[in-house]
C-alpha atoms as a PDB file:
ATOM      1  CA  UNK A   1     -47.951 170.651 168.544  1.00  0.00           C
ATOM      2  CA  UNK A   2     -47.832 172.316 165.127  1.00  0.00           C
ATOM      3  CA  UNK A   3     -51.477 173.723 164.220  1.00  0.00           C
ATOM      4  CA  UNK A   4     -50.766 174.409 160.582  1.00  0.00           C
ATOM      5  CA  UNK A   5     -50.508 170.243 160.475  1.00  0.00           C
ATOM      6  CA  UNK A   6     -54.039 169.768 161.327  1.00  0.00           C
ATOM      7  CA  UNK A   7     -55.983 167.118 159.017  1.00  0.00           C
ATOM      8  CA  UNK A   8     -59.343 166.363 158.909  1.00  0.00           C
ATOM      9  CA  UNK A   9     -60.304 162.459 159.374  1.00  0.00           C
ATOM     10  CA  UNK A  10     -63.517 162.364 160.379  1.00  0.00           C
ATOM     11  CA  UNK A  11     -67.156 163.985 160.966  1.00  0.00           C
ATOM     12  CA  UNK A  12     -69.837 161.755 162.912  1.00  0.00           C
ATOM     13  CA  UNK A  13     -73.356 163.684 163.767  1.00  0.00           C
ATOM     14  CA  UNK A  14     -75.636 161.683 165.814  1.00  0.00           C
ATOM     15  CA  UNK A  15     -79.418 163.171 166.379  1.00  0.00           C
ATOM     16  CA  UNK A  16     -81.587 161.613 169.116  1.00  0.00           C
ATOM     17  CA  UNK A  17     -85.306 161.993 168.087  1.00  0.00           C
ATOM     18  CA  UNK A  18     -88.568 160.623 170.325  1.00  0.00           C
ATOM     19  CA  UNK A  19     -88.876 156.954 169.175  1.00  0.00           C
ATOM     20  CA  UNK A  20     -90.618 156.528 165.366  1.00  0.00           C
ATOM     21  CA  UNK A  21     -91.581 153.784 163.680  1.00  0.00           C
ATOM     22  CA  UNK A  22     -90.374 154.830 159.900  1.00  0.00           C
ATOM     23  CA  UNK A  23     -92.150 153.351 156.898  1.00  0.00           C
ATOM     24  CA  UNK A  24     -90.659 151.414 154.215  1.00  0.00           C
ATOM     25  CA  UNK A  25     -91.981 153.696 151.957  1.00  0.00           C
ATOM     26  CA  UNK A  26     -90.054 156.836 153.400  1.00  0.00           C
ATOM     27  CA  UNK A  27     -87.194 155.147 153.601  1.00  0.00           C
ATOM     28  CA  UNK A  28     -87.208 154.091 149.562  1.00  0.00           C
ATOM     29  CA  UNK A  29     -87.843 157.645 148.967  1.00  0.00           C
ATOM     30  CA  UNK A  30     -84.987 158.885 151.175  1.00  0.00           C
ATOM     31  CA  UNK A  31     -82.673 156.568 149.179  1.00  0.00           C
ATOM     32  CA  UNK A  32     -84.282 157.891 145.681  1.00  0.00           C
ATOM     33  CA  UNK A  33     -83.556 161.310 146.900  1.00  0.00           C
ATOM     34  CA  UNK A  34     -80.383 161.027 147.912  1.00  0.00           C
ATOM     35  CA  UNK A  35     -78.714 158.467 144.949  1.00  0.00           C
ATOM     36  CA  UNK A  36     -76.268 161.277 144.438  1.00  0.00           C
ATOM     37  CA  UNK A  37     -74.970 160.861 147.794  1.00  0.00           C
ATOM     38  CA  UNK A  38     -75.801 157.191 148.547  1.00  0.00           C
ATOM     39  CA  UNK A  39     -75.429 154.473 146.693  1.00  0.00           C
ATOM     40  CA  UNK A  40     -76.120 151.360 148.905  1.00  0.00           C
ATOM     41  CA  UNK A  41     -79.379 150.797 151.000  1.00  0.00           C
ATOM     42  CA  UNK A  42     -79.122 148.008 153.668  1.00  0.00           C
ATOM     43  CA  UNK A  43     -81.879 147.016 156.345  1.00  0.00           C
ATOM     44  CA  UNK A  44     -79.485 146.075 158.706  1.00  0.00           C
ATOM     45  CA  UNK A  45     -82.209 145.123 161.286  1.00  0.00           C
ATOM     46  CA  UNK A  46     -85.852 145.933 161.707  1.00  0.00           C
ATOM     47  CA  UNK A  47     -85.358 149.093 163.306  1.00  0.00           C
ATOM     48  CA  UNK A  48     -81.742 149.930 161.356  1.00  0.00           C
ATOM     49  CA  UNK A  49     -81.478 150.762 158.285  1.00  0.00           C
ATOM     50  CA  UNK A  50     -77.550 152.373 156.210  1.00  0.00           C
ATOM     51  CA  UNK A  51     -77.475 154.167 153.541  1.00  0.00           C
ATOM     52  CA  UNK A  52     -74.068 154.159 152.537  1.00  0.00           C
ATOM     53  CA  UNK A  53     -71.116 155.184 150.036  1.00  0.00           C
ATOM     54  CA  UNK A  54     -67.606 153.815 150.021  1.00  0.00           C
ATOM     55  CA  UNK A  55     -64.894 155.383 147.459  1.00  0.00           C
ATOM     56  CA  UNK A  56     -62.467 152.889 146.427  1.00  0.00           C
ATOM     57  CA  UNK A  57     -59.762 155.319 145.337  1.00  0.00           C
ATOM     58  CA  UNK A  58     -59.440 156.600 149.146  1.00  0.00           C
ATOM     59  CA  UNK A  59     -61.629 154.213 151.221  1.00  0.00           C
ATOM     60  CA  UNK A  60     -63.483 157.410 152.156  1.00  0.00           C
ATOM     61  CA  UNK A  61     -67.297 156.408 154.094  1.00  0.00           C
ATOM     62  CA  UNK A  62     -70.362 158.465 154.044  1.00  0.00           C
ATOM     63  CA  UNK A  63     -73.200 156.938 155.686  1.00  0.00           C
ATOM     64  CA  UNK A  64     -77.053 158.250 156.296  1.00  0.00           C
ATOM     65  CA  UNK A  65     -77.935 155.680 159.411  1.00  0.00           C
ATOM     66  CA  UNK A  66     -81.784 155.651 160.074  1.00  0.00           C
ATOM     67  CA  UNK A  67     -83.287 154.051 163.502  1.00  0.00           C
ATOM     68  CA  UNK A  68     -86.428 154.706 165.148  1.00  0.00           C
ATOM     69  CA  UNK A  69     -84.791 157.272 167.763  1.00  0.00           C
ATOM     70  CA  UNK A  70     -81.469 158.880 166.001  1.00  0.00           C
ATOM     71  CA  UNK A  71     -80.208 159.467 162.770  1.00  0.00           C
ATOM     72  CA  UNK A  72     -76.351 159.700 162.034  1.00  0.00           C
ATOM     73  CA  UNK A  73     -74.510 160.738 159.413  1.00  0.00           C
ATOM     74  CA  UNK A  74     -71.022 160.264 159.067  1.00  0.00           C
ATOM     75  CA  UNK A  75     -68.138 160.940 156.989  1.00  0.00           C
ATOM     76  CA  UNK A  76     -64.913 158.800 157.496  1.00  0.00           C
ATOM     77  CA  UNK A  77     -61.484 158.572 156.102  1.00  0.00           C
ATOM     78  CA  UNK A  78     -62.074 162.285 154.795  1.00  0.00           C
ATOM     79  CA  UNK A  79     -59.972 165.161 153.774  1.00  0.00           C
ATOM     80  CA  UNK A  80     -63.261 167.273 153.500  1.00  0.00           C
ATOM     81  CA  UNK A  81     -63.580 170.443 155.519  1.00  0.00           C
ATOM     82  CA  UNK A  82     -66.144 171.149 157.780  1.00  0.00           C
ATOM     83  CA  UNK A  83     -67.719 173.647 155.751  1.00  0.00           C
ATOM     84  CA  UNK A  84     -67.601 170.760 152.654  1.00  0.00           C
ATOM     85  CA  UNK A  85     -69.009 168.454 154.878  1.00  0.00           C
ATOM     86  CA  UNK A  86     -71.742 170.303 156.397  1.00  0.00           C
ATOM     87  CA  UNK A  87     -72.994 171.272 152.595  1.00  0.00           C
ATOM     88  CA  UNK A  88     -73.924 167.851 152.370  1.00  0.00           C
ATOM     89  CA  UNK A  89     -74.909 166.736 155.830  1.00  0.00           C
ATOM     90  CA  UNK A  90     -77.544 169.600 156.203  1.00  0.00           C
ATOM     91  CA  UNK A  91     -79.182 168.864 152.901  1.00  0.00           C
ATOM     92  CA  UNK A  92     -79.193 165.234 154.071  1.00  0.00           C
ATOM     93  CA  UNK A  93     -80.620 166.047 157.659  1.00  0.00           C
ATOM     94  CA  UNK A  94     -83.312 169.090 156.214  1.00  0.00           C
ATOM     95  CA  UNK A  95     -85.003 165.896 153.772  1.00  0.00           C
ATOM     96  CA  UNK A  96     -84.907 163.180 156.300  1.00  0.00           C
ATOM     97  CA  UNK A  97     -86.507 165.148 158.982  1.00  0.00           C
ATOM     98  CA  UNK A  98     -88.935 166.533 156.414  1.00  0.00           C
ATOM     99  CA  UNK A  99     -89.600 162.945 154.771  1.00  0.00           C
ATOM    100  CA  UNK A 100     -89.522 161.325 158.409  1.00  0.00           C
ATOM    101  CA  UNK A 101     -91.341 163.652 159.798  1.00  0.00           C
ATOM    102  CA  UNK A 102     -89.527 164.012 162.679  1.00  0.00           C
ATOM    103  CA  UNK A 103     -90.563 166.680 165.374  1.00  0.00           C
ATOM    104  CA  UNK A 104     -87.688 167.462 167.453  1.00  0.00           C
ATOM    105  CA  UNK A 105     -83.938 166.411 168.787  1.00  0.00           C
ATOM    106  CA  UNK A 106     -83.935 165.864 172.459  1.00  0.00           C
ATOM    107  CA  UNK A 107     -80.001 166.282 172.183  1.00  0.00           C
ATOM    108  CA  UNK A 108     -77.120 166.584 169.382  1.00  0.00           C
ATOM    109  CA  UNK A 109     -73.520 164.776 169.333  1.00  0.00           C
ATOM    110  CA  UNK A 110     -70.854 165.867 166.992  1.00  0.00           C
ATOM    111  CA  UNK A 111     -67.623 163.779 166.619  1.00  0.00           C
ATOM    112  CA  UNK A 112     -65.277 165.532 164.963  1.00  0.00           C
ATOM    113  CA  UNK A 113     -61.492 163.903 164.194  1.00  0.00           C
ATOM    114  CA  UNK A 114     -58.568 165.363 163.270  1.00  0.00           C
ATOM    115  CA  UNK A 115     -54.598 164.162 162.897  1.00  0.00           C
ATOM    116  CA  UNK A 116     -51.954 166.929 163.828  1.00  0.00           C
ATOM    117  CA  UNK A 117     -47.987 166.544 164.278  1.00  0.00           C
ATOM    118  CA  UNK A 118     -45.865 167.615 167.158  1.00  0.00           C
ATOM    119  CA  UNK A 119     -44.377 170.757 166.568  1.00  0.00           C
ATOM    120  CA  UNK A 120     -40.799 169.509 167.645  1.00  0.00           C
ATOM    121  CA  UNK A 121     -40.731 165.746 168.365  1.00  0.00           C
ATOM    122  CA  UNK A 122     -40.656 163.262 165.603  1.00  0.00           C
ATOM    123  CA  UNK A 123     -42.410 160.704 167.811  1.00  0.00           C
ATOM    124  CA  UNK A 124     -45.902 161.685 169.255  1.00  0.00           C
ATOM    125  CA  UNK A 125     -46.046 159.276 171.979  1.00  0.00           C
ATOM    126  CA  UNK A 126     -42.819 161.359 173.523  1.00  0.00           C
ATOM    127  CA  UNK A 127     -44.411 164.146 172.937  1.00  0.00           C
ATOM    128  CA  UNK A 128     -47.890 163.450 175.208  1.00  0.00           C
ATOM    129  CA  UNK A 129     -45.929 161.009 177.607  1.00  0.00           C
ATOM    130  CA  UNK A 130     -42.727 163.119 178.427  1.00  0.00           C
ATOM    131  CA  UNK A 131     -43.193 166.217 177.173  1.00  0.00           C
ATOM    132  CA  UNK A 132     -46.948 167.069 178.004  1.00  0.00           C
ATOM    133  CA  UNK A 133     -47.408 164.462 181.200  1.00  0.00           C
ATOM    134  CA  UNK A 134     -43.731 164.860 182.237  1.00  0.00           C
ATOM    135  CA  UNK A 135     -42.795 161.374 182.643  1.00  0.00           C
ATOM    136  CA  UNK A 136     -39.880 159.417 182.048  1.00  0.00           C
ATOM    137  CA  UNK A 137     -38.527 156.243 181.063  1.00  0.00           C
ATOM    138  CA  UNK A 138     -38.394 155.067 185.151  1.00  0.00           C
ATOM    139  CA  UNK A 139     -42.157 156.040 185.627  1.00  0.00           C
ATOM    140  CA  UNK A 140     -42.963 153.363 182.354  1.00  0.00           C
ATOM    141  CA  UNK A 141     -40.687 150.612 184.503  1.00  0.00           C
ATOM    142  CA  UNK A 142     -43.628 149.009 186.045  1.00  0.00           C
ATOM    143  CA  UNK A 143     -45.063 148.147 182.199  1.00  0.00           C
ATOM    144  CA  UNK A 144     -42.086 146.007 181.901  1.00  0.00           C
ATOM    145  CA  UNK A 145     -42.340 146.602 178.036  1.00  0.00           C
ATOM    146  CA  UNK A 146     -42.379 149.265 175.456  1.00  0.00           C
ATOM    147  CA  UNK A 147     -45.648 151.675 175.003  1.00  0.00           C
ATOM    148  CA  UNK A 148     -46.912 151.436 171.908  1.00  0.00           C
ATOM    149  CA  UNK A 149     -49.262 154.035 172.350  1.00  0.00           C
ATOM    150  CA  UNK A 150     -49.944 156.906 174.576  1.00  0.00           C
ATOM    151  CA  UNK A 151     -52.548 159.706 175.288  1.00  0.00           C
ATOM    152  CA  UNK A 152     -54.811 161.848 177.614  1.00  0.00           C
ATOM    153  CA  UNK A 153     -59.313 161.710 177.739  1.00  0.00           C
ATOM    154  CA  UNK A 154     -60.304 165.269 179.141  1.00  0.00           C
ATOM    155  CA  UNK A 155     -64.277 165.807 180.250  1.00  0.00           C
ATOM    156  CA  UNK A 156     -65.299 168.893 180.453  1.00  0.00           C
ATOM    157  CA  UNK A 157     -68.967 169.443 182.026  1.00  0.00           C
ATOM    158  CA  UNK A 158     -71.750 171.853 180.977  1.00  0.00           C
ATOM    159  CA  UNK A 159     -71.917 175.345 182.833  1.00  0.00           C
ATOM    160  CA  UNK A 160     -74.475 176.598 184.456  1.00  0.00           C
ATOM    161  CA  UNK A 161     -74.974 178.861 180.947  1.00  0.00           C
ATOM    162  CA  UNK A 162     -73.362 176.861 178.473  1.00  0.00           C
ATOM    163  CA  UNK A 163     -75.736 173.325 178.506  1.00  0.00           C
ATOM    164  CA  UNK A 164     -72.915 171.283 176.473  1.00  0.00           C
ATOM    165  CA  UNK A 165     -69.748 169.394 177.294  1.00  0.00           C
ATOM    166  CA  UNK A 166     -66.741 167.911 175.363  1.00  0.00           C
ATOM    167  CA  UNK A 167     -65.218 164.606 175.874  1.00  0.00           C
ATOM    168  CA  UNK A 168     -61.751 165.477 174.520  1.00  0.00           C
ATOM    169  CA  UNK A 169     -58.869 162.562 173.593  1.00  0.00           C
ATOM    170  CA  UNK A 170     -55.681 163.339 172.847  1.00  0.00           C
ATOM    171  CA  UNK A 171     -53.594 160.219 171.663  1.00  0.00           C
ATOM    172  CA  UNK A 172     -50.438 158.995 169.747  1.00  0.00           C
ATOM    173  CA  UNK A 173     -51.951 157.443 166.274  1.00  0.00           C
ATOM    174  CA  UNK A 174     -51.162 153.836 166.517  1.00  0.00           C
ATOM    175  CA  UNK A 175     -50.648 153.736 162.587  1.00  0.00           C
ATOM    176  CA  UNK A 176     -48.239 156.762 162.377  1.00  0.00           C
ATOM    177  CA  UNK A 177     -46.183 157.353 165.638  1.00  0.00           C
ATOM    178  CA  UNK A 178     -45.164 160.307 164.077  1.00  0.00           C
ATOM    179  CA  UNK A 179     -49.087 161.900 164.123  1.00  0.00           C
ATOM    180  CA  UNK A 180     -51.417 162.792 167.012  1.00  0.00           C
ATOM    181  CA  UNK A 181     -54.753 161.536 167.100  1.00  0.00           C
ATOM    182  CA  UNK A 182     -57.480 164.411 168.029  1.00  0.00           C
ATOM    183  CA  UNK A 183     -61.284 164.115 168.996  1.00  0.00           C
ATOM    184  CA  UNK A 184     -63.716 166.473 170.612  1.00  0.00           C
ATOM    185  CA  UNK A 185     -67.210 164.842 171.234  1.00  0.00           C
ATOM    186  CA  UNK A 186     -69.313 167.191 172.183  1.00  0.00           C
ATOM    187  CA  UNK A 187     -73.276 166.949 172.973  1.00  0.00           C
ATOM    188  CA  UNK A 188     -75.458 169.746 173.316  1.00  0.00           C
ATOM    189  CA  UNK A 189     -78.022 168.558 175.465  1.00  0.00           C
ATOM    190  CA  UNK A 190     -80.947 171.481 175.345  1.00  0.00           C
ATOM    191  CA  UNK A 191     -84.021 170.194 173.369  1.00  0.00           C
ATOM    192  CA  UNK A 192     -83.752 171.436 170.069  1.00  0.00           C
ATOM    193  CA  UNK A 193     -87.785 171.702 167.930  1.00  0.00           C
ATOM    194  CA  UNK A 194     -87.264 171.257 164.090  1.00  0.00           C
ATOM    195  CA  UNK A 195     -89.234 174.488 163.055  1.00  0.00           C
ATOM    196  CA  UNK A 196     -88.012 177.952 161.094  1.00  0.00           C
ATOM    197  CA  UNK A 197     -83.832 177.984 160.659  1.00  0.00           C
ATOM    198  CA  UNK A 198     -83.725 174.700 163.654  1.00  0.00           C
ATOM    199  CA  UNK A 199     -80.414 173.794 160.926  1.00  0.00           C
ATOM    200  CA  UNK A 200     -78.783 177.304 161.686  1.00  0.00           C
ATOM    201  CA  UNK A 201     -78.837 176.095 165.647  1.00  0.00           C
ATOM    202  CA  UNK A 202     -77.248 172.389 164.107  1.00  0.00           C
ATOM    203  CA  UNK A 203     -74.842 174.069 162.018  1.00  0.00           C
ATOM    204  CA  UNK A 204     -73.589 176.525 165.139  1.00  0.00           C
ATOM    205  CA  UNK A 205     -73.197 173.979 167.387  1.00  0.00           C
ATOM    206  CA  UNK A 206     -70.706 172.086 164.858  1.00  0.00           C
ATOM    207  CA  UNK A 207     -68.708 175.210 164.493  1.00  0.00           C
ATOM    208  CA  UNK A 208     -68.674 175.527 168.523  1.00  0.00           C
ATOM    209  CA  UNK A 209     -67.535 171.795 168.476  1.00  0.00           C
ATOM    210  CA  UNK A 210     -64.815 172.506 165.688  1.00  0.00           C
ATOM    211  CA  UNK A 211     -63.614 175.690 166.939  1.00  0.00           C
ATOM    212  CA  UNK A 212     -63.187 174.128 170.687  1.00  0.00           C
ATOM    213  CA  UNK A 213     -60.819 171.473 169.256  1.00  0.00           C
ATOM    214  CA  UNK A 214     -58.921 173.408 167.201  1.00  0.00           C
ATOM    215  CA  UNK A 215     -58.187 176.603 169.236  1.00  0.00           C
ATOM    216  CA  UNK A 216     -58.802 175.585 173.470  1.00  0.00           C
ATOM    217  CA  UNK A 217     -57.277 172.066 172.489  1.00  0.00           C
ATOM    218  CA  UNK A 218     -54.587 173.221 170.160  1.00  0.00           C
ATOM    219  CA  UNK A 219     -53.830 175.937 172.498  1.00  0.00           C
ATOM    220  CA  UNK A 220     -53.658 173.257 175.675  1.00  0.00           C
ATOM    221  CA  UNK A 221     -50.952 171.513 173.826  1.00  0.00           C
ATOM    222  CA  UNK A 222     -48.980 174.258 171.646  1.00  0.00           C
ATOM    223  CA  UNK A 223     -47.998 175.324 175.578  1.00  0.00           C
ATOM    224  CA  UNK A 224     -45.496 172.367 175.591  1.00  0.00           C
ATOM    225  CA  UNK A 225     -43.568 173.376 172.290  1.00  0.00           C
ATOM    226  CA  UNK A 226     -41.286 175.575 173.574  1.00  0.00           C
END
């Protein structure tokens, strides 16, 4: 796999809070306060609500999702950074916890995507299915008809120090053969109280997230390119 060729595509964070029941009247102000960022509101159910931006140049999403036990933002179809992203997301999650009053996180999930190319390979699915997984075209026989995609889901577990885990996927991009697909979800699953610096803690555990995918993953599959 060639590491220089990594691309951001997406950034999902997903908060789980003690169930609320949000006014109305914090949500308008949310929205008010954020109409740089945000420029649709939609009550998608009683309990739901989006806040939500699309860019029509690049179809790029950013979304502020509010329900009464997790709030989400999310930026798709990006070529932001992480550090670009985060400048927004933690300015979006210090006002909604302060306007929600919300008291803690029982646990965080970060979804972070990324697209990469095989080092050597023009086509990715040979790359994970014969080159990583070793197989050939007699071990696809039984499929009796061409794979049109291919990849590998990895879980690895918290330690008895280390209270997080990453559920890693590793897959030929069905749009471009040519790309891999990369995701590291990881959740950090320690109880996390929203006093003092609580966004340093938010903004480490991202890092830890981005840092896992691109050098212990990277490094898992830049061992097949010679």
């Amino acid at each position: 796999m060639n590491k220089e060729s990594l691309t951001s595509l997406s950034f999902i964070i997903e908060l789980l809070n003690p169930p609320m029941k949000h006014q109305n009247i914090n949500i308008h102000e949310l929205f008010l306060e954020f109409k740089d960022i945000y420029t649709n509101c939609n009550k998608v159910t009683d309990t739901i609500t989006e806040l939500s931006r699309i860019n029509k140049d690049n179809q790029e999403i950013n979304k502020l999702i509010i329900q009464n036990d997790k709030i989400v933002v999310m930026n798709n179809f990006t070529t932001n950074t992480i550090e670009s992203f985060w400048k927004r997301a933690g300015y979006v999650i210090e006002k909604t916890v302060l306007c929600l009053n919300i008291p803690l996180f029982f646990f965080r999930q970060y979804t972070l995507r990324f697209t990469a190319s095989p080092l050597k390979e023009k086509d990715s699915r040979v790359f994970l299915g014969n080159v990583v997984c070793g197989l050939n075209d007699n071990n696809l026989k039984p499929f009796s008809r061409p794979i049109h995609g291919f990849g590998l889901r990895i879980v690895l577990p918290p330690l008895p120090n280390e209270q997080n885990e990453y559920n890693i996927r590793i897959e030929s991009l069905l749009s471009e053969m040519g790309k891999i697909f990369l995701e590291n979800q990881a959740r950090f699953l320690a109880p996390l109280q929203l006093q003092g610096k609580y966004l340093d803690n938010i903004k480490a555990e991202i890092n830890k997230t981005d840092k896992f995918l691109k050098d212990n993953v990277c490094d898992f599959l830049e061992q097949y390119n010679k």
